[in-house]
N, C-alpha and C. Protein backbone atom coordinates (compact mmCIF):
# COMPACT_ATOMS: atom_id res chain seq x y z
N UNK A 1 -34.54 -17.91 3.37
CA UNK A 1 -33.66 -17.72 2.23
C UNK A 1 -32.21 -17.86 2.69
N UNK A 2 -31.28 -18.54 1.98
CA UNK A 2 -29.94 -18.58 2.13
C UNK A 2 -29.34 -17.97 0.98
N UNK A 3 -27.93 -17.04 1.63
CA UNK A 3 -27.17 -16.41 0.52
C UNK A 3 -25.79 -17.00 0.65
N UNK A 4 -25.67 -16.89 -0.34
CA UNK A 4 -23.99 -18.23 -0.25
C UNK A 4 -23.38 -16.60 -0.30
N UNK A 5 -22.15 -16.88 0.22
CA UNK A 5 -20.98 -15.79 0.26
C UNK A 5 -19.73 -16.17 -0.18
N UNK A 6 -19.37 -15.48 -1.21
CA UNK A 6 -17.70 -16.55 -1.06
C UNK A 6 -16.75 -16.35 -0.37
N UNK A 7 -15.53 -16.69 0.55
CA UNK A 7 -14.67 -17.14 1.03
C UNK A 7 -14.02 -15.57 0.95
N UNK A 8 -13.69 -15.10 -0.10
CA UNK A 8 -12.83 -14.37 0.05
C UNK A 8 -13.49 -12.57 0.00
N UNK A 9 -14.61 -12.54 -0.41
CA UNK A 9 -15.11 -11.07 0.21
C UNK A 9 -15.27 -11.11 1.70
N UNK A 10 -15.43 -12.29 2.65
CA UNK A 10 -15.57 -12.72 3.77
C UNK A 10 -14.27 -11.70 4.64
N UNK A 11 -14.53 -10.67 5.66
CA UNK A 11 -13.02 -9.70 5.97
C UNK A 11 -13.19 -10.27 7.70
N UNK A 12 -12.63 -10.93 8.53
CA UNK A 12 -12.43 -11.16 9.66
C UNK A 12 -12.28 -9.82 10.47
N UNK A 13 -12.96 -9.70 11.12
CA UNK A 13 -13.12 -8.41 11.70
C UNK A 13 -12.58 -8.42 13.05
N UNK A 14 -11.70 -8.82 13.51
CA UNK A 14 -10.37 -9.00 14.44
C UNK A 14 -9.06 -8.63 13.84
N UNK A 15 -7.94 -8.39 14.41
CA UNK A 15 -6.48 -8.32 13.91
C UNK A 15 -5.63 -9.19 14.24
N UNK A 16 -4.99 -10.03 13.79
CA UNK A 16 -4.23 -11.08 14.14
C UNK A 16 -3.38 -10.01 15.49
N UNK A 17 -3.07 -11.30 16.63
CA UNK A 17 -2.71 -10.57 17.78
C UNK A 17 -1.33 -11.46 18.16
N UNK A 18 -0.38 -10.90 18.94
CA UNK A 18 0.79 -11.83 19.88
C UNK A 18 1.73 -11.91 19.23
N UNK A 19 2.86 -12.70 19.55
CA UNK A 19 4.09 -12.32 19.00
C UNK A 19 4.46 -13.89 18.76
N UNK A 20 3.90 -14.69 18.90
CA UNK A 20 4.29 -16.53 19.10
C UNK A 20 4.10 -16.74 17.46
N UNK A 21 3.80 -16.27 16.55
CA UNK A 21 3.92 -16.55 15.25
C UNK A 21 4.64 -15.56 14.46
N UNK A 22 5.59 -15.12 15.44
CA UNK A 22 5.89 -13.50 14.53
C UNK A 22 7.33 -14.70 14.20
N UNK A 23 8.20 -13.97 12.80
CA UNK A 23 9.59 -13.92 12.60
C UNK A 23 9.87 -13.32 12.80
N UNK A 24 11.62 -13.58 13.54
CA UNK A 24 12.78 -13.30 13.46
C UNK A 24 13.82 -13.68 12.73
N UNK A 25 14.81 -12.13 12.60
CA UNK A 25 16.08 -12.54 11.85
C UNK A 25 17.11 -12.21 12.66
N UNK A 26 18.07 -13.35 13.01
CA UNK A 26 19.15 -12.31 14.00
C UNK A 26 18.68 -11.24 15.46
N UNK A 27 17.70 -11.94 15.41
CA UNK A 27 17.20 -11.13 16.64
C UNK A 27 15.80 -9.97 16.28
N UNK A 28 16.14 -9.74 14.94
CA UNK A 28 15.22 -8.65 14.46
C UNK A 28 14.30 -9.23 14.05
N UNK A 29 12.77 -8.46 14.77
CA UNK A 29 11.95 -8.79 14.35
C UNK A 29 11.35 -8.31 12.85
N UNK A 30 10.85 -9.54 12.28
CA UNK A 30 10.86 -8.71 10.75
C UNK A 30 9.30 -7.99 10.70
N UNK A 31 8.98 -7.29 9.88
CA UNK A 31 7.73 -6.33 9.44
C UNK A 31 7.45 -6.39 8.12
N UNK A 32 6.20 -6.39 7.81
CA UNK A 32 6.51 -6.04 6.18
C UNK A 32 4.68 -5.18 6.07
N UNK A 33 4.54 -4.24 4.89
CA UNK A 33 3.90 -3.60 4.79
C UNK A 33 3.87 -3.04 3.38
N UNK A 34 2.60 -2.19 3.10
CA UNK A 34 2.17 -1.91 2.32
C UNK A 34 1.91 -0.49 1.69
N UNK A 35 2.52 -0.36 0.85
CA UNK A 35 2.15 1.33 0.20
C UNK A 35 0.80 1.95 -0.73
N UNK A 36 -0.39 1.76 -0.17
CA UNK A 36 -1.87 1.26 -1.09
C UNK A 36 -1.78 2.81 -1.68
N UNK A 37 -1.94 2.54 -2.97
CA UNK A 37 -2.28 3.12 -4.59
C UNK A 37 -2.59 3.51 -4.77
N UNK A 38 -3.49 4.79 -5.52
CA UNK A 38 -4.15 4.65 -6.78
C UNK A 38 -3.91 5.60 -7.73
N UNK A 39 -4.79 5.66 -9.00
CA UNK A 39 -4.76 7.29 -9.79
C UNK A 39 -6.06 7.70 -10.09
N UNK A 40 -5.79 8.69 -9.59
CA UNK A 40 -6.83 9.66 -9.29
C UNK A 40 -6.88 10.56 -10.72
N UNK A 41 -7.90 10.54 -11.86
CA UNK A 41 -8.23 11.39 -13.06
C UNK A 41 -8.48 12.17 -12.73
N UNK A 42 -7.51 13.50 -12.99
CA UNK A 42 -7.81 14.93 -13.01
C UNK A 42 -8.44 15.22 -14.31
N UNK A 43 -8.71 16.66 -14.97
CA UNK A 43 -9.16 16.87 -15.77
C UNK A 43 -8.88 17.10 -17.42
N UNK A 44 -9.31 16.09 -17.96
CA UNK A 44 -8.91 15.92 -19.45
C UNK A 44 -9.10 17.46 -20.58
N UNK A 45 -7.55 17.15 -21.03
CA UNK A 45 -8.25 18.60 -22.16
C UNK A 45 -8.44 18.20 -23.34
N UNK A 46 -7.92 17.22 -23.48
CA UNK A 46 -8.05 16.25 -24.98
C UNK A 46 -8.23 14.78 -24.80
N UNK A 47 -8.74 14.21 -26.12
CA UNK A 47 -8.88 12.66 -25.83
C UNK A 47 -7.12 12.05 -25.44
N UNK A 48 -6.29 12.47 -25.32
CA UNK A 48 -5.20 11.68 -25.28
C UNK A 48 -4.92 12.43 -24.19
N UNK A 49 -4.86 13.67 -24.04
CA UNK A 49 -4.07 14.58 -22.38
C UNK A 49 -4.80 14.07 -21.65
N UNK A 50 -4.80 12.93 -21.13
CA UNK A 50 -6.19 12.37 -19.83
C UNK A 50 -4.64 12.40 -18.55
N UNK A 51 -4.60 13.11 -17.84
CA UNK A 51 -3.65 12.99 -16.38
C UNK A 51 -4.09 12.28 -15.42
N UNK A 52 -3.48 11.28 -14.94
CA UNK A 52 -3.75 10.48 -13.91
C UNK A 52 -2.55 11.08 -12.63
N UNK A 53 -2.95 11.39 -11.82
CA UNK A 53 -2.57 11.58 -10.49
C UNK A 53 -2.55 10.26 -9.14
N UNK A 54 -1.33 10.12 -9.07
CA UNK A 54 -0.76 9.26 -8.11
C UNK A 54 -1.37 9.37 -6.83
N UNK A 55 -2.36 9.11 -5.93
CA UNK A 55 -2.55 8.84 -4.78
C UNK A 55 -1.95 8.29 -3.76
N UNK A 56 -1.61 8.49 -2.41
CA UNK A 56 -1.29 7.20 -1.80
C UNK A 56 -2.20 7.12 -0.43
N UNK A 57 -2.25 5.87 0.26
CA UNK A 57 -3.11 5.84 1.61
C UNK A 57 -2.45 5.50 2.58
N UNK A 58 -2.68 7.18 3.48
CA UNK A 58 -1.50 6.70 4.83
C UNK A 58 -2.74 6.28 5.63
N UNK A 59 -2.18 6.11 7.11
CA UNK A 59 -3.31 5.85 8.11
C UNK A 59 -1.94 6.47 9.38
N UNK A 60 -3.03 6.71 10.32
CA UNK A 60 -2.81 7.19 12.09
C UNK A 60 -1.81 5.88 12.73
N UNK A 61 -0.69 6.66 13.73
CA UNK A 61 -0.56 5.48 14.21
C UNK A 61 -1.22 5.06 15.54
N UNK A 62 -1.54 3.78 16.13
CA UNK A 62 -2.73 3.18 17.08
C UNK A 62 -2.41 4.59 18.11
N UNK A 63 -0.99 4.84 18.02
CA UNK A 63 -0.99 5.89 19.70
C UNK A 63 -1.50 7.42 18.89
N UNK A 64 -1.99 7.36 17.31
CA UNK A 64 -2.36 8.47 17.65
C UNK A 64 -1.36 9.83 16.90
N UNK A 65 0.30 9.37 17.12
CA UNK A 65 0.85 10.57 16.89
C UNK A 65 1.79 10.07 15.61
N UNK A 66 1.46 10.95 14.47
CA UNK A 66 1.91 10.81 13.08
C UNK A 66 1.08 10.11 12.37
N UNK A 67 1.44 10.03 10.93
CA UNK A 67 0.55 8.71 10.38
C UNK A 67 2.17 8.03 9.73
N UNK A 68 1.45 6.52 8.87
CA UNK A 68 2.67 6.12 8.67
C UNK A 68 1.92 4.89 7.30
N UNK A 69 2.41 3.96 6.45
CA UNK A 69 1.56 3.03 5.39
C UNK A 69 1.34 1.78 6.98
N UNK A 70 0.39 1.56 6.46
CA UNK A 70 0.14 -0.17 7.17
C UNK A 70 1.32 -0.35 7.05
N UNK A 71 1.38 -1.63 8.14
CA UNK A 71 2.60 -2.83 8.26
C UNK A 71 2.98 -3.20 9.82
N UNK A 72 3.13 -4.33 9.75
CA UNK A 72 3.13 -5.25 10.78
C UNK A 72 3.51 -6.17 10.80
N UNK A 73 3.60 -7.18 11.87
CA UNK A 73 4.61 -8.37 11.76
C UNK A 73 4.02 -9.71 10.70
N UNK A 74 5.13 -10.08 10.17
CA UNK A 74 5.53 -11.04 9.19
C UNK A 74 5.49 -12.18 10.20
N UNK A 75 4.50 -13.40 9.90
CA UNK A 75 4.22 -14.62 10.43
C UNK A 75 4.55 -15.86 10.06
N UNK A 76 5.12 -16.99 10.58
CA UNK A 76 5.32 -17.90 10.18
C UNK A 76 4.74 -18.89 9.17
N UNK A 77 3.36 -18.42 9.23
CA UNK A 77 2.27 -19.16 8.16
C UNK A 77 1.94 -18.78 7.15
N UNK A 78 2.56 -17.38 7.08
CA UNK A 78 1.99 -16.81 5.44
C UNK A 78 3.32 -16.52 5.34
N UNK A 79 3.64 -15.77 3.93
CA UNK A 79 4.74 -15.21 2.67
C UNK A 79 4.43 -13.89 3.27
N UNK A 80 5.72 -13.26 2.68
CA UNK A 80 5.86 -11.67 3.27
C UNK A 80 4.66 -11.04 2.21
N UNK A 81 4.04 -11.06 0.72
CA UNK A 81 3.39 -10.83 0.46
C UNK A 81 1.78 -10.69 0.87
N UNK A 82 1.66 -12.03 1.58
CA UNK A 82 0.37 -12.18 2.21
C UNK A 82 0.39 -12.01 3.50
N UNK A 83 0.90 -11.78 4.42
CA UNK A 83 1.63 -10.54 5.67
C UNK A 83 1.33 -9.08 5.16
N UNK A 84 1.78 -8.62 4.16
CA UNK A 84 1.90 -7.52 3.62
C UNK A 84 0.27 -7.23 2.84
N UNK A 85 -0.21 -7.61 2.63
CA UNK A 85 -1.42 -7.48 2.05
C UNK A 85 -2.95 -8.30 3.73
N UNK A 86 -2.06 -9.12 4.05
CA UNK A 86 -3.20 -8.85 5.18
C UNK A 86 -3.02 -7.67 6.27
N UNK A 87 -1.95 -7.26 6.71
CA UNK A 87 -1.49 -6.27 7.46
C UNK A 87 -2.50 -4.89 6.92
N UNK A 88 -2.46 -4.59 5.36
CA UNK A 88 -3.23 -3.74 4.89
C UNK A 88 -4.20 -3.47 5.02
N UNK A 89 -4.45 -4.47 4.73
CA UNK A 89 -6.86 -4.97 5.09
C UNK A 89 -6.66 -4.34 6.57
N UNK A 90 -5.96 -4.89 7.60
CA UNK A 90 -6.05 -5.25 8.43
C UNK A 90 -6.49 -3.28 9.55
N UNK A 91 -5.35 -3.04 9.19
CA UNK A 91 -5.04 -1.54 9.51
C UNK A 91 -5.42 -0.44 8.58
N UNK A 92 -5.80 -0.48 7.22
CA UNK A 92 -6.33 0.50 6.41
C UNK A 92 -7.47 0.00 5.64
N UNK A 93 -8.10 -0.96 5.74
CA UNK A 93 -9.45 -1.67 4.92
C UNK A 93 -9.26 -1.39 3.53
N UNK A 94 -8.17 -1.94 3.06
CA UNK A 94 -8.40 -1.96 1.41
C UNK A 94 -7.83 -3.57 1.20
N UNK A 95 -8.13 -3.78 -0.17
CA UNK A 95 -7.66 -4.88 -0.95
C UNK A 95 -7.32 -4.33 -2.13
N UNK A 96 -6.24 -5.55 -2.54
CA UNK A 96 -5.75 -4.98 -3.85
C UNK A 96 -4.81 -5.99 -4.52
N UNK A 97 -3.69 -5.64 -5.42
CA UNK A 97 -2.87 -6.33 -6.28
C UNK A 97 -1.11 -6.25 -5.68
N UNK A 98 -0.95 -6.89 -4.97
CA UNK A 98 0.82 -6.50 -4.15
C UNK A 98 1.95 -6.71 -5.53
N UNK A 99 2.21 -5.53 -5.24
CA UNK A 99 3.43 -6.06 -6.70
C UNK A 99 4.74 -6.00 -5.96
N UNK A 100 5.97 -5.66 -6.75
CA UNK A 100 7.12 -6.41 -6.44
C UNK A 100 7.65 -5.43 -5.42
N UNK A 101 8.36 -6.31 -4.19
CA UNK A 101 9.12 -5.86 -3.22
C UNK A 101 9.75 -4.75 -3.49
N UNK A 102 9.50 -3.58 -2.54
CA UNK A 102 10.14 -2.32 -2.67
C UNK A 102 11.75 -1.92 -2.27
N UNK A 103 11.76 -2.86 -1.24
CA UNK A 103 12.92 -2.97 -0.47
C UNK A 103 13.10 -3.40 0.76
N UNK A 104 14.12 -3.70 1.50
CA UNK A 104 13.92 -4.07 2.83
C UNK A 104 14.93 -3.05 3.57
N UNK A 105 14.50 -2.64 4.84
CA UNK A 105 15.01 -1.82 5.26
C UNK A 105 15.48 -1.99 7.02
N UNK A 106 16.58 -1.80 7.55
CA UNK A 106 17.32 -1.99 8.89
C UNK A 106 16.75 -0.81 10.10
N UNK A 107 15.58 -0.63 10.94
CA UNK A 107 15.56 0.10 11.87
C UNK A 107 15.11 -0.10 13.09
N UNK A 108 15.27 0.97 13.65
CA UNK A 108 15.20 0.89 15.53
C UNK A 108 13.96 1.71 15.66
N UNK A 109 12.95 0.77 16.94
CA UNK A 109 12.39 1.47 17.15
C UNK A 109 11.82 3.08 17.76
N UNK A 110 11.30 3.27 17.77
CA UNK A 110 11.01 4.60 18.21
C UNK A 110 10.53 4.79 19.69
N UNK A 111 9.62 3.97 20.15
CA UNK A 111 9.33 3.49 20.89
C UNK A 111 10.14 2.29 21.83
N UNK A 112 10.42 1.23 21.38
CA UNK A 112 11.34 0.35 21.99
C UNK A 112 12.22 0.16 21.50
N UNK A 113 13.32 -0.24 22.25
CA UNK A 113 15.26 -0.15 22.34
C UNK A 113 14.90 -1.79 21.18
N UNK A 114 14.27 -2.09 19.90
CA UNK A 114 14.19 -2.99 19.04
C UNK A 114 14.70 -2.91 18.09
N UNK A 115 15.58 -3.82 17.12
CA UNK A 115 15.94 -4.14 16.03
C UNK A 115 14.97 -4.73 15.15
N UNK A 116 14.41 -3.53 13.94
CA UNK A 116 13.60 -4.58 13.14
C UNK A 116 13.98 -4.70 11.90
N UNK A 117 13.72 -5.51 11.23
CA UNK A 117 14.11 -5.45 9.55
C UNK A 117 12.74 -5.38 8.75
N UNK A 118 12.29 -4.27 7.72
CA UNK A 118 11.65 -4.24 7.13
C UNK A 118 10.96 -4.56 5.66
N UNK A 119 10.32 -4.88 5.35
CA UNK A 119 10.27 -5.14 3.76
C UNK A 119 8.80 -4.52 3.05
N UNK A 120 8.89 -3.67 2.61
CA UNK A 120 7.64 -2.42 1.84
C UNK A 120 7.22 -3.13 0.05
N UNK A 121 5.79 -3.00 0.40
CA UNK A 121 5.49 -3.62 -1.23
C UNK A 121 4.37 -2.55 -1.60
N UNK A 122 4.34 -1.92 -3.07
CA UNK A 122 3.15 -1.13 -3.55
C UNK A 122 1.40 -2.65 -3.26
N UNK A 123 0.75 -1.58 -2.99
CA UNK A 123 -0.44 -2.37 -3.50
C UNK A 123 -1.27 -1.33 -4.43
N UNK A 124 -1.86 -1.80 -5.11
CA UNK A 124 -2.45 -1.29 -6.72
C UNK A 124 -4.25 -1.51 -5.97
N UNK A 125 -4.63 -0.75 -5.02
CA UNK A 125 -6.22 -0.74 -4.12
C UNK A 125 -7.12 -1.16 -5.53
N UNK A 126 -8.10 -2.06 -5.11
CA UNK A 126 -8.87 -2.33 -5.98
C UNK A 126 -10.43 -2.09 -5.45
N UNK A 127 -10.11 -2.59 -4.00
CA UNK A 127 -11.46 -2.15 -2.79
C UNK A 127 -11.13 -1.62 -1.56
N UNK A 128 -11.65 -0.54 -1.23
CA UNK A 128 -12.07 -0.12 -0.11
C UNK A 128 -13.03 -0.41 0.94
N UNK A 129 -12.74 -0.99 1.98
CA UNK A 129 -13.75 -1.36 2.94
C UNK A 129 -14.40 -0.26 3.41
N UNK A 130 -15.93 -0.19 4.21
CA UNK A 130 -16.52 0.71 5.19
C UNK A 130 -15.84 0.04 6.40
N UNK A 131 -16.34 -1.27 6.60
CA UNK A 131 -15.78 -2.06 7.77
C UNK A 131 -14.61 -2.44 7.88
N UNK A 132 -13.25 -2.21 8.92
CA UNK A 132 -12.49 -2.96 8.32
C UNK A 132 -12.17 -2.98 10.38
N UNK A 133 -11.04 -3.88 10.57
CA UNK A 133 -10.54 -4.46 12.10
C UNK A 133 -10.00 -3.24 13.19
N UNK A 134 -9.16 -2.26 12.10
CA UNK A 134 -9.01 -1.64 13.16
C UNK A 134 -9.48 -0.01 12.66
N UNK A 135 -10.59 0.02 12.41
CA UNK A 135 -11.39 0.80 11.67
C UNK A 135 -11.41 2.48 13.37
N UNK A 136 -11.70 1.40 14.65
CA UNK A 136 -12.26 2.05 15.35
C UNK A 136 -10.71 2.52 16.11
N UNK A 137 -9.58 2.62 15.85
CA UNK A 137 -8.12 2.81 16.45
C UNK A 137 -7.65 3.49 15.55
N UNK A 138 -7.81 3.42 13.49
CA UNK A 138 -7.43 4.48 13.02
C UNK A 138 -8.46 5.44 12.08
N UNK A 139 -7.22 6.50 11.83
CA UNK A 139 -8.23 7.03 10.56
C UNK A 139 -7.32 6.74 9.19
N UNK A 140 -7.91 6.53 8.44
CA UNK A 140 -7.10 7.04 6.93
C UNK A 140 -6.97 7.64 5.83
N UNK A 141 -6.42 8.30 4.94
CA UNK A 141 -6.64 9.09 4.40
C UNK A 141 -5.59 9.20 2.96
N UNK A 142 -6.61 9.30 1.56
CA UNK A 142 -5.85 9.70 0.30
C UNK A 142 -5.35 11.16 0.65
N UNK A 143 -3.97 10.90 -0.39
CA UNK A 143 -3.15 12.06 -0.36
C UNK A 143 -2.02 12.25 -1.64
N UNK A 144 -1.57 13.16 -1.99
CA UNK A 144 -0.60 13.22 -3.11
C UNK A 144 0.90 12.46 -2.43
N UNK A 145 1.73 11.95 -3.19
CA UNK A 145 2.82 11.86 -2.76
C UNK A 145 3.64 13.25 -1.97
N UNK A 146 3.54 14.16 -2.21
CA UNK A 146 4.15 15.03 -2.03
C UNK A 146 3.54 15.31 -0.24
N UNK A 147 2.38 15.53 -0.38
CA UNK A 147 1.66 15.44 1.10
C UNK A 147 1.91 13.90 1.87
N UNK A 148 2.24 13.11 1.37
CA UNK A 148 2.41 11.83 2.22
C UNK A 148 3.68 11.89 2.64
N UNK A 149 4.49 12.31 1.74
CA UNK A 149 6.01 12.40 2.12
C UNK A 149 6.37 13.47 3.95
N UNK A 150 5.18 14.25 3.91
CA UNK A 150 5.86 15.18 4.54
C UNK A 150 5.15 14.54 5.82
N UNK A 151 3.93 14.24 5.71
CA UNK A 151 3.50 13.24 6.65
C UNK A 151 3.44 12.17 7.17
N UNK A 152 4.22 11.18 6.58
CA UNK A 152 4.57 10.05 7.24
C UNK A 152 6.28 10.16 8.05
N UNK A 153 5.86 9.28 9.12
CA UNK A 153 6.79 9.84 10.06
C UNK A 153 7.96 9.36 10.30
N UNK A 154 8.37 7.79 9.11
CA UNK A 154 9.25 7.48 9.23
C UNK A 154 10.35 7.33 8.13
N UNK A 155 11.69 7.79 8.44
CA UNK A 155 12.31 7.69 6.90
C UNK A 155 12.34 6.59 5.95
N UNK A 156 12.56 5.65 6.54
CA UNK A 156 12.87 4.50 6.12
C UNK A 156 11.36 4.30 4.90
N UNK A 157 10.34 4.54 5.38
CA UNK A 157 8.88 4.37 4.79
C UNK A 157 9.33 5.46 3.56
N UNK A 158 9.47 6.68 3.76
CA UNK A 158 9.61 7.69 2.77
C UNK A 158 10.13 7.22 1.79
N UNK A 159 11.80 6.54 2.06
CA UNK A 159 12.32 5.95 0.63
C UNK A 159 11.59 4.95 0.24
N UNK A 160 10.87 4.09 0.40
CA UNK A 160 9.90 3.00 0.01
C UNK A 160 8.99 4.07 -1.03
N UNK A 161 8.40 5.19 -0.27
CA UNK A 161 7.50 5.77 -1.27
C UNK A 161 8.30 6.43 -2.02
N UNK A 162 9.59 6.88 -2.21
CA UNK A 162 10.50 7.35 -3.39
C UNK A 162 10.72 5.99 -4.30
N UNK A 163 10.88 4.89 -4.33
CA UNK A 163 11.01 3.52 -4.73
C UNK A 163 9.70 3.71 -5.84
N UNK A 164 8.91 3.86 -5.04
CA UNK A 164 7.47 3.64 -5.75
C UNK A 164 7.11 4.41 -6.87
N UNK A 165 7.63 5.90 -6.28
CA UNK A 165 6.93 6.75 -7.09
C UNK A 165 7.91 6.50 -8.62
N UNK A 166 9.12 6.68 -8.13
CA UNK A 166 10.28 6.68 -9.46
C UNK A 166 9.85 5.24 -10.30
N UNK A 167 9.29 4.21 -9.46
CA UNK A 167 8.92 2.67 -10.89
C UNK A 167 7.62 2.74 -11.08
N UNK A 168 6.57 3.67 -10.85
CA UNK A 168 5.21 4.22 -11.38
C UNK A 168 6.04 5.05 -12.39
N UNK A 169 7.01 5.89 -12.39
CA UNK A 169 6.44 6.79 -13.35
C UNK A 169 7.61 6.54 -14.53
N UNK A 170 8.22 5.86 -14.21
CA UNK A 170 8.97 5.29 -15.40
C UNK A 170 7.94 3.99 -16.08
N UNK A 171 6.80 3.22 -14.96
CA UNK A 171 6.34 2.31 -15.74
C UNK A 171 5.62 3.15 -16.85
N UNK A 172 4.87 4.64 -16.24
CA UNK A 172 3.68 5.20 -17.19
C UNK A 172 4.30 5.51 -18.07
N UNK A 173 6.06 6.43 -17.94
CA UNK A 173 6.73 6.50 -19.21
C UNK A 173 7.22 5.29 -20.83
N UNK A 174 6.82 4.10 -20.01
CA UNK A 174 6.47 3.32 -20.81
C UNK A 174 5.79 2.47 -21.57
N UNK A 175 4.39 2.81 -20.78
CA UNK A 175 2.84 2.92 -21.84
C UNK A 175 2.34 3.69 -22.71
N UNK A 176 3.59 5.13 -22.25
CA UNK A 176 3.03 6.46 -22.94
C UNK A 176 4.10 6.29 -24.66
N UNK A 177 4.88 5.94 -24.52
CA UNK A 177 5.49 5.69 -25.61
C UNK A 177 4.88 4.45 -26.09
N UNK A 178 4.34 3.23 -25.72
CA UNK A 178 3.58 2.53 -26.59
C UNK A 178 2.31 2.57 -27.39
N UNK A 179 1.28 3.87 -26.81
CA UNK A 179 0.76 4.25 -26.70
C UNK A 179 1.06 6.02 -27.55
N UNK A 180 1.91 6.20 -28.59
CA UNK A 180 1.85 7.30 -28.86
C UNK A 180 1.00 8.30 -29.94
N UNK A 181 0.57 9.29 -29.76
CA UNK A 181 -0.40 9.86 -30.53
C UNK A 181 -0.66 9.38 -31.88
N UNK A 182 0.62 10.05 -32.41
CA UNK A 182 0.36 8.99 -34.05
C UNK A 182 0.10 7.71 -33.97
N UNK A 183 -0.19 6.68 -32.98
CA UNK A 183 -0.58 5.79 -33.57
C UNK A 183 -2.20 5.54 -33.55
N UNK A 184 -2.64 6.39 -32.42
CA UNK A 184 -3.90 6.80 -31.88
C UNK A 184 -4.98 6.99 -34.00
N UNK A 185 -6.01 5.98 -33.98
CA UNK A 185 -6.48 6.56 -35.23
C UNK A 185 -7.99 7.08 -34.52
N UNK A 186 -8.74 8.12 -35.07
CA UNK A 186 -9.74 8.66 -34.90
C UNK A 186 -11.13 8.41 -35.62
N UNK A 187 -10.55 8.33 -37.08
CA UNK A 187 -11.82 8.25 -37.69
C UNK A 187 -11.17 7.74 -39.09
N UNK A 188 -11.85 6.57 -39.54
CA UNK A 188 -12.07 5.91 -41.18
C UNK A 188 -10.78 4.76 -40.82
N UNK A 189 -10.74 3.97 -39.64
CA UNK A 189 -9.47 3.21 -39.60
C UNK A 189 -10.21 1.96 -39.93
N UNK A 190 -9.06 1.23 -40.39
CA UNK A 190 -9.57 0.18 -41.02
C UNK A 190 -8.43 -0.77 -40.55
C-alpha cells in the first residue's frame, strides 16, 4: 500500500544550521521570531459572556537558563516572515498564521560582545507538533501573558509581547462592538 503525503504536513526534523546564509545589517546580525498564540475558553455564564483568555508559548533557552519566544536567524532565501514562522516550527513545534510585524528591535548579546537587530511577529498556532527538531534541547510551555512577561528573559521580547497584547485586545474590542448584544436575535428571527 502507498500513502501519498502532502508536502506541507511533511516537518524536517533537523534545524537549519551555520551562519553562511544568515543576514546582516551594518554588521548586525538580523533575527526574527515569533510570539505563538492562542485563546484559551474559560467558563461561559451566558450565551454571549463566552471569555476567551490570551495564551502565549514560551520555550527554554538551548543553555537551559530562562525561557524566551522562538527566533533565530533570518536567511537569505526566505522573507523575514518565513524565517519567523520556520524558526517557530523549528524551536517550539507549532504552525500557524504570522500576522503583521510587531516591531524591530536594536540589541546586544548576552552571551556574545554582538550587535543584533530584531524583528517579532504574533503567530495565531493552528497546530501543535508531538515531534518537532529541537523537541529533545527544549521544553515549552502555555502561559498567561502576565506569567510570560515575568518569565521571559529578555526586554526587548517583553515589549513585542506588550505590542501584541495591546493589538489583540483592541482587535477583540472591535468584534465586540460589531457583534453587540442587541443585535444578537434568539428566537422567532426572520
Amino acid at each position: 500500500m502507498v500513502a501519498l503525503v502532502s508536502q506541507e504536513n511533511v516537518v524536517a526534523l533537523v534545524s537549519r544550521t551555520g551562519r553562511h546564509l544568515q543576514r546582516y545589517n551594518k554588521g548586525r546580525r538580523q533575527v526574527v521570531g515569533c510570539i505563538p498564540y492562542r485563546y484559551k475558553i474559560s467558563k461561559q455564564t451566558s450565551l454571549v459572556d463566552e471569555k476567551q483568555e490570551l495564551e502565549v508559548l514560551v520555550i527554554s533557552s538551548q543553555k537551559g537558563k530562562g525561557m524566551l519566544f522562538p527566533k533565530g536567524g533570518w536567511e537569505i532565501d526566505e522573507s523575514k516572515k518565513e524565517a519567523a514562522s520556520r524558526e517557530t516550527l523549528e524551536e517550539a513545534g507549532v504552525r500557524g498564521i504570522v500576522g503583521h510585524e510587531l516591531g524591530k528591535w536594536n540589541f546586544k548579546s548576552k552571551t556574545h560582545d554582538t550587535l543584533y537587530e530584531g524583528y517579532m511577529f504574533p503567530l495565531l498556532v493552528q497546530e501543535q507538533l508531538d515531534i518537532w527538531p529541537e523537541k529533545n534541547v527544549r521544553q515549552r510551555e502555555w502561559m498567561s501573558v502576565d506569567k510570560a512577561r515575568k518569565a521571559c528573559q529578555y526586554s526587548w521580547m517583553k515589549e513585542a509581547l506588550d505590542i501584541l497584547e495591546k493589538r489583540l485586545n483592541s482587535q477583540q474590542q472591535l468584534d465586540e462592538k460589531e457583534v453587540a448584544p442587541s443585535s444578537l436575535c434568539y428566537q422567532n428571527c426572520k
